[in-house]
N, C-alpha and C. Protein backbone atom coordinates (compact mmCIF):
# COMPACT_ATOMS: atom_id res chain seq x y z
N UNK A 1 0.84 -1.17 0.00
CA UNK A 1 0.00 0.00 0.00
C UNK A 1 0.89 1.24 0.00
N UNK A 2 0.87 2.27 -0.96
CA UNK A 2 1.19 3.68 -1.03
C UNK A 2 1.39 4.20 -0.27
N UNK A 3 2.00 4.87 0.72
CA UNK A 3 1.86 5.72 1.61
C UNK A 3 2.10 7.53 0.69
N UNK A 4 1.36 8.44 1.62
CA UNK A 4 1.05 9.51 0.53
C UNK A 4 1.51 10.52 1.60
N UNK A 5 2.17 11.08 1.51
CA UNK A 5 2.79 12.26 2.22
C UNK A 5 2.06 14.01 1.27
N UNK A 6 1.36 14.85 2.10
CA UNK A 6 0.99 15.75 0.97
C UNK A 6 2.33 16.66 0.80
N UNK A 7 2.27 17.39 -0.82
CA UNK A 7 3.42 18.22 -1.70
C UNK A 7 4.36 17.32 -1.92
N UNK A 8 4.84 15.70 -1.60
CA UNK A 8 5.86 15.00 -1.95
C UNK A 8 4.94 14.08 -2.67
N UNK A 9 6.15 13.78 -3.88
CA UNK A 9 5.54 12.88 -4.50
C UNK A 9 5.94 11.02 -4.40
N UNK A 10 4.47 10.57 -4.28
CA UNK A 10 5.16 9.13 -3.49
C UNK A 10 5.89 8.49 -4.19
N UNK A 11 6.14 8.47 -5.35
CA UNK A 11 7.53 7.92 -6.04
C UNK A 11 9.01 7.85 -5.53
N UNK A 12 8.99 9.11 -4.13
CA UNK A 12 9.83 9.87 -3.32
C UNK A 12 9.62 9.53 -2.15
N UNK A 13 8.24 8.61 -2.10
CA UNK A 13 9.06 8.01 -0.41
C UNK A 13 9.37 6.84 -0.61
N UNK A 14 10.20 6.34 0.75
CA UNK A 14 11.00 4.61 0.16
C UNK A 14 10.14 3.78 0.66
N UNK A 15 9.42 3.72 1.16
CA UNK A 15 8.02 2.86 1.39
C UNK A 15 7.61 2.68 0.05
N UNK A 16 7.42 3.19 -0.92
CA UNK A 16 6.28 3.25 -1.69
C UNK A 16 7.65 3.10 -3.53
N UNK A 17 8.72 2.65 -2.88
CA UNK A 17 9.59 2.42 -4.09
C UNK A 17 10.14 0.62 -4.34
N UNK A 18 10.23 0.43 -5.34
CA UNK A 18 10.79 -1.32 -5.10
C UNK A 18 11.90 -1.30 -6.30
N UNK A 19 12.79 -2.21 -6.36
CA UNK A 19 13.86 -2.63 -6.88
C UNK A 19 13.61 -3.30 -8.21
N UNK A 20 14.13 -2.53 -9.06
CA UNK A 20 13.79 -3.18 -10.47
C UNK A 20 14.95 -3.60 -10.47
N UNK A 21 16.00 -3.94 -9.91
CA UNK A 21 17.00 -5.45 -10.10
C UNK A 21 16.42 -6.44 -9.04
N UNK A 22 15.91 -7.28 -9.40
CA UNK A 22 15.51 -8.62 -8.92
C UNK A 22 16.49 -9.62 -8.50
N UNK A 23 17.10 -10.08 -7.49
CA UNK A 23 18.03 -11.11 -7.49
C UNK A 23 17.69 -12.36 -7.26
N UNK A 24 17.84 -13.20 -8.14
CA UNK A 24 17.34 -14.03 -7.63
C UNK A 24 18.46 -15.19 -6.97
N UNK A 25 17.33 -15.86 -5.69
CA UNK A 25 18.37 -16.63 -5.07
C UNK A 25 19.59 -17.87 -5.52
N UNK A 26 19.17 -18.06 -6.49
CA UNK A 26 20.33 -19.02 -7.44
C UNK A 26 21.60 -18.16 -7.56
N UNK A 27 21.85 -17.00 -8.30
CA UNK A 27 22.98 -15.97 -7.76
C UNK A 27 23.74 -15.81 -6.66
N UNK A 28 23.06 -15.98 -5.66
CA UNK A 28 23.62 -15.87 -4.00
C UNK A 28 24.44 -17.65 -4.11
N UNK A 29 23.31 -18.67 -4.56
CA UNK A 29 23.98 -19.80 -4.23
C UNK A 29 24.97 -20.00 -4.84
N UNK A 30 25.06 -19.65 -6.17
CA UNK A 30 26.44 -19.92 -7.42
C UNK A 30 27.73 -19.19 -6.61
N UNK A 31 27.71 -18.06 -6.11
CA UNK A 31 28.59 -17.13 -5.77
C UNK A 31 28.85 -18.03 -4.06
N UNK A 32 28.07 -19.07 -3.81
CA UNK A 32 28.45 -19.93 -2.09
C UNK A 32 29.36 -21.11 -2.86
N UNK A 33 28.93 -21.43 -3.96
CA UNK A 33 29.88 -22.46 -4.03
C UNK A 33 31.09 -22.05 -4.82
N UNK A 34 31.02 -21.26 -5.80
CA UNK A 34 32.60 -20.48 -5.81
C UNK A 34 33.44 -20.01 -5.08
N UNK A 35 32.64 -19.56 -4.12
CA UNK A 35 33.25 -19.20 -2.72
C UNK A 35 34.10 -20.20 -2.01
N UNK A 36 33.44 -21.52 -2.16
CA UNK A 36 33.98 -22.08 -1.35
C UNK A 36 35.21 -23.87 -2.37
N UNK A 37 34.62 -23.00 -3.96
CA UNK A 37 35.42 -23.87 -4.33
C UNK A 37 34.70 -24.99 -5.03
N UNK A 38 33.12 -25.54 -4.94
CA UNK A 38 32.96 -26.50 -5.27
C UNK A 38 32.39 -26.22 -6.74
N UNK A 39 32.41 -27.13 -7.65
CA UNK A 39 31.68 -26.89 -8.94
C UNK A 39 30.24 -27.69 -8.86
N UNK A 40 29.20 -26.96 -9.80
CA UNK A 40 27.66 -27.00 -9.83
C UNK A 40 27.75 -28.72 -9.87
N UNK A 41 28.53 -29.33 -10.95
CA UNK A 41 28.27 -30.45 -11.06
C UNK A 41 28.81 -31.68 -9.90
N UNK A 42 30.18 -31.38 -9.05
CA UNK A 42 30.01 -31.62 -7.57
C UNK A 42 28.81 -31.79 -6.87
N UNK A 43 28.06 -30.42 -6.65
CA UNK A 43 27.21 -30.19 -5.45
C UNK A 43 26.17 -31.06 -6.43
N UNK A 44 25.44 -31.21 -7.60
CA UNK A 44 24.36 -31.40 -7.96
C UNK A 44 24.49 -33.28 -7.53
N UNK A 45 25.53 -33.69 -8.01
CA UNK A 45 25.80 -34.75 -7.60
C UNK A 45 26.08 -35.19 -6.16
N UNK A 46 26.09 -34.23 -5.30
CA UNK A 46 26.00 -34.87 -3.58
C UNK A 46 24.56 -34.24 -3.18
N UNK A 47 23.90 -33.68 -4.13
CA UNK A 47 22.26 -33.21 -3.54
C UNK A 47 21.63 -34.25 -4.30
N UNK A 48 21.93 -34.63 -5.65
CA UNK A 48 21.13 -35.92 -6.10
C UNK A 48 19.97 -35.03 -6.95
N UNK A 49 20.46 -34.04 -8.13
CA UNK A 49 19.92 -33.75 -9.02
C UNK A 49 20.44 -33.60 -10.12
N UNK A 50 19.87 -33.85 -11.22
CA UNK A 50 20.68 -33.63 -12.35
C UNK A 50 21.27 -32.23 -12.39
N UNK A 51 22.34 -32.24 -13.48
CA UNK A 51 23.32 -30.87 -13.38
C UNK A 51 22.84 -29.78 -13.73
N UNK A 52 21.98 -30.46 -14.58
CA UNK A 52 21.24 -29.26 -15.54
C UNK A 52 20.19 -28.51 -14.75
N UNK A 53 19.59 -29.38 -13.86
CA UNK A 53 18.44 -28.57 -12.63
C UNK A 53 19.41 -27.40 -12.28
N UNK A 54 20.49 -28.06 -11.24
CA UNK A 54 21.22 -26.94 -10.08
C UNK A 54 21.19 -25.80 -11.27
N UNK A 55 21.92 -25.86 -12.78
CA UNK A 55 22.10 -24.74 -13.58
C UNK A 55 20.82 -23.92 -13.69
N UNK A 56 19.73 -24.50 -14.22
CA UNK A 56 18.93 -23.48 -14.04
C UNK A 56 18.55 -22.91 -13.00
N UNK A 57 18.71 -23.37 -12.01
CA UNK A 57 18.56 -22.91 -10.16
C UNK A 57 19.24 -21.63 -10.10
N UNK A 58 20.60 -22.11 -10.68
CA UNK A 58 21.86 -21.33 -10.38
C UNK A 58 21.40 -20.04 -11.44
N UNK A 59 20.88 -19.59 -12.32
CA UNK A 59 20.94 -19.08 -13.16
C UNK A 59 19.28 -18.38 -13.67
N UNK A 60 18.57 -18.60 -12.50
CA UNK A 60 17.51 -18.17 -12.26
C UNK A 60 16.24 -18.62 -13.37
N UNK A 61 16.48 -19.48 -13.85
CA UNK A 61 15.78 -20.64 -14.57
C UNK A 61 14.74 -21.18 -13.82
N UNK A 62 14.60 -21.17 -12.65
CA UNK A 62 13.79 -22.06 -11.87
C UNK A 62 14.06 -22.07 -10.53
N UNK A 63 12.86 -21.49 -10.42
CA UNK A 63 12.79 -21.58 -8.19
C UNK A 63 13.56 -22.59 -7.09
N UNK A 64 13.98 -22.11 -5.85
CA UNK A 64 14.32 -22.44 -4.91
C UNK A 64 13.36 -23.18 -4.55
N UNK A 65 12.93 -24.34 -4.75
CA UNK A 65 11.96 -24.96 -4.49
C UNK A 65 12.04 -25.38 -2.91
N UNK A 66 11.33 -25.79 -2.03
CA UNK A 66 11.38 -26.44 -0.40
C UNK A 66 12.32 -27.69 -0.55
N UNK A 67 12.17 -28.71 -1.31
CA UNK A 67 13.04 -29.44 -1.31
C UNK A 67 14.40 -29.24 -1.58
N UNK A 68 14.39 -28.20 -2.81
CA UNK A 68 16.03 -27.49 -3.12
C UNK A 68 16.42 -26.85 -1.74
N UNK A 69 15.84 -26.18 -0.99
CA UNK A 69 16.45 -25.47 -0.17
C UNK A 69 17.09 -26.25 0.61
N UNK A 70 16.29 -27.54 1.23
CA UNK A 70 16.54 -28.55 2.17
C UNK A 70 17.62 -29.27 1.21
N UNK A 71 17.96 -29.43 0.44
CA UNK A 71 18.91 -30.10 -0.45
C UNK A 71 19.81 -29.28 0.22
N UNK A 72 19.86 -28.22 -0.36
CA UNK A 72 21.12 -27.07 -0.02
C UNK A 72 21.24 -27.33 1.52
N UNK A 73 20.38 -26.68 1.98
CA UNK A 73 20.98 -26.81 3.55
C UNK A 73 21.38 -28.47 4.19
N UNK A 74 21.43 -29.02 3.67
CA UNK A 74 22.07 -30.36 4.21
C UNK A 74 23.49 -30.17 3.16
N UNK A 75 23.83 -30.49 2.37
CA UNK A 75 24.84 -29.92 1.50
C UNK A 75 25.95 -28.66 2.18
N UNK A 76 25.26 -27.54 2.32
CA UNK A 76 25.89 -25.85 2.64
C UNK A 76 25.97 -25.54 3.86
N UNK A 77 25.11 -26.10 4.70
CA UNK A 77 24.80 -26.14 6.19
C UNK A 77 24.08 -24.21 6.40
N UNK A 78 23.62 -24.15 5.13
CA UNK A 78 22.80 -22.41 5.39
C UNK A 78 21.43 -22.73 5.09
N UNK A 79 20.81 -22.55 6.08
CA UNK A 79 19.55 -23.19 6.33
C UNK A 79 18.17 -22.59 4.99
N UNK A 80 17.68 -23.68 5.34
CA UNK A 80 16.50 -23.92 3.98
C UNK A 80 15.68 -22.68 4.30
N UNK A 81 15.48 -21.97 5.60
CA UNK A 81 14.19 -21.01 5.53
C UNK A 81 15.06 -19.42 4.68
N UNK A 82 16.45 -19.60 4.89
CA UNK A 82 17.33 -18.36 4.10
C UNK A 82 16.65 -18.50 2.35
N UNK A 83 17.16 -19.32 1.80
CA UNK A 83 16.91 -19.56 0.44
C UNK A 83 15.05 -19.45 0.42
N UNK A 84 14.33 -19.93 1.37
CA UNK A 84 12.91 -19.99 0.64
C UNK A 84 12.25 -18.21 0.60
N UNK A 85 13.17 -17.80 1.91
CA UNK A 85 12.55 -16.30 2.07
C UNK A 85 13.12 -15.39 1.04
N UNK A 86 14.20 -15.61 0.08
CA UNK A 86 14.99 -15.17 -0.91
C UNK A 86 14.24 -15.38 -1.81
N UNK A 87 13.80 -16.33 -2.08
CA UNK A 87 13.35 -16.74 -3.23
C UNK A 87 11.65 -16.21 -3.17
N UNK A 88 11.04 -15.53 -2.18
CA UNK A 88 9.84 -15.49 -1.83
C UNK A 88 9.69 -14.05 -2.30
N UNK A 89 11.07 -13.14 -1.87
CA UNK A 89 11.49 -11.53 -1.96
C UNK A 89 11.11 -11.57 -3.75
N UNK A 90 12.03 -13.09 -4.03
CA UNK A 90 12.58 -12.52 -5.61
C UNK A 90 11.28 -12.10 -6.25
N UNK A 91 10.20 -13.35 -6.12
CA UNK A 91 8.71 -13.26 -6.42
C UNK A 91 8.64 -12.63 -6.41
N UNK A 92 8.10 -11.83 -5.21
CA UNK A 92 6.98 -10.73 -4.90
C UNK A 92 7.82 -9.04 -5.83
N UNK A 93 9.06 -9.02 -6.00
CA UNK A 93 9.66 -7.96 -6.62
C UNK A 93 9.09 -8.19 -7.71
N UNK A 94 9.40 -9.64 -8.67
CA UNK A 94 8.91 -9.38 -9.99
C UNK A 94 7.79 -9.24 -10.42
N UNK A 95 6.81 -10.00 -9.24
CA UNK A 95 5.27 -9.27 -9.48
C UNK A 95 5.01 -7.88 -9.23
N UNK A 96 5.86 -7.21 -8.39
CA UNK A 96 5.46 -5.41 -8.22
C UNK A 96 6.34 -5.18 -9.21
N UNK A 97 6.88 -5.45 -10.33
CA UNK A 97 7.56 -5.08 -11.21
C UNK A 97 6.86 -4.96 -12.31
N UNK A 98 5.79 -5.88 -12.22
CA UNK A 98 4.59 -6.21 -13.71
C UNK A 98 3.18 -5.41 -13.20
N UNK A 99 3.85 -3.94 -14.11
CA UNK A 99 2.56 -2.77 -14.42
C UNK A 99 1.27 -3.37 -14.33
N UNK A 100 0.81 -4.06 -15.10
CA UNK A 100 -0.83 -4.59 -15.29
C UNK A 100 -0.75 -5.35 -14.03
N UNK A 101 -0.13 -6.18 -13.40
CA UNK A 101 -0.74 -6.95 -12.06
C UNK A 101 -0.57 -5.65 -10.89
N UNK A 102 0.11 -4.59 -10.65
CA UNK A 102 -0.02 -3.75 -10.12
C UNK A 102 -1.31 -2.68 -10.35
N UNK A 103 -1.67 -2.76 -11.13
CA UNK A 103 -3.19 -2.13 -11.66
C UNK A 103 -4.37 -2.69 -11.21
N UNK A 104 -4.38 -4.08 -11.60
CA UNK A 104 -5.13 -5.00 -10.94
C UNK A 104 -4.92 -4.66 -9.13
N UNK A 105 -3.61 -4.76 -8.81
CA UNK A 105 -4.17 -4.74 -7.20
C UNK A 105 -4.79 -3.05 -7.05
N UNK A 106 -4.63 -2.01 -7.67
CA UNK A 106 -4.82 -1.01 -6.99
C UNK A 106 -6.30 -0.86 -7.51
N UNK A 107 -7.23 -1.97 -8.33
CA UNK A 107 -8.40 -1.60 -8.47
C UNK A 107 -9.67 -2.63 -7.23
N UNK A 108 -8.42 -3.71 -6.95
CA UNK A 108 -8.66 -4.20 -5.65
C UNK A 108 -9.08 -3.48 -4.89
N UNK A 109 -7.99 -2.64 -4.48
CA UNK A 109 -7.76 -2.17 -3.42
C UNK A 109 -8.94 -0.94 -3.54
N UNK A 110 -9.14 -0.24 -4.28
CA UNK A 110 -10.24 0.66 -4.61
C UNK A 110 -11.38 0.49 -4.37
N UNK A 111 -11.89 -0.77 -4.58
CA UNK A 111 -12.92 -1.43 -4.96
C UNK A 111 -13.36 -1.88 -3.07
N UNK A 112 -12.25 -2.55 -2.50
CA UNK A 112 -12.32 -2.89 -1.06
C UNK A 112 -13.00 -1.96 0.05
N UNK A 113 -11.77 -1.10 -0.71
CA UNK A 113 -11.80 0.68 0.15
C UNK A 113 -13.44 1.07 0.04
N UNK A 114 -14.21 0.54 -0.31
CA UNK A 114 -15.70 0.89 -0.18
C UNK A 114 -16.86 0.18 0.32
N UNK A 115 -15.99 -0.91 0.52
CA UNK A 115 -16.77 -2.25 0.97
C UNK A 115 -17.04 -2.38 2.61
């Protein structure tokens, strides 16, 4: 929800601004195992997925799923609720990122506001 300050325009408060770079959590994980040295096809093979999954994981192809996370955190020892709440942020950015579903909520919200 908007917050509306009067003579400022809410584009200008940080409540009411969001991040058009999206990160998604596969980025964070690629950059844990370089970090620490291991290659995708290592880890995919001690989590017990094909290589090509972790890549699109890694590469924002495809969600942090509950089981991926729990994969990872038995694997990374960085717990599964880090990656699901990352991956929950990434969502919700790219849906406030998509004009028409943001339209839709504010006619929601319009529509509520009278109810």
């Amino acid at each position: 929800m908007k917050v509306n300050i009067e003579g400022i325009s809410p584009n200008m408060i940080a409540n009411n601004t969001y991040s058009s770079n999206a990160i998604h959590p596969g980025e964070m994980i690629k950059d844990e195992i370089e970090y620490r040295g291991i290659s995708q096809k290592q880890l995919a093979a001690e989590i017990g997925i094909p290589a090509s999954v972790l890549n699109e994981v890694l590469n924002g192809k495809r969600a942090v799923t509950t089981e991926y996370a729990l994969l990872l955190e038995a694997a990374l020892g960085i717990e599964a609720d880090l990656w699901l709440k990352l991956q929950s942020e990434y969502n919700k950015q790219i849906a406030k990122s998509d004009k028409s579903f943001m339209a839709r909520l504010e006619k929601i919200r319009n529509v509520a506001a009278f109810l």
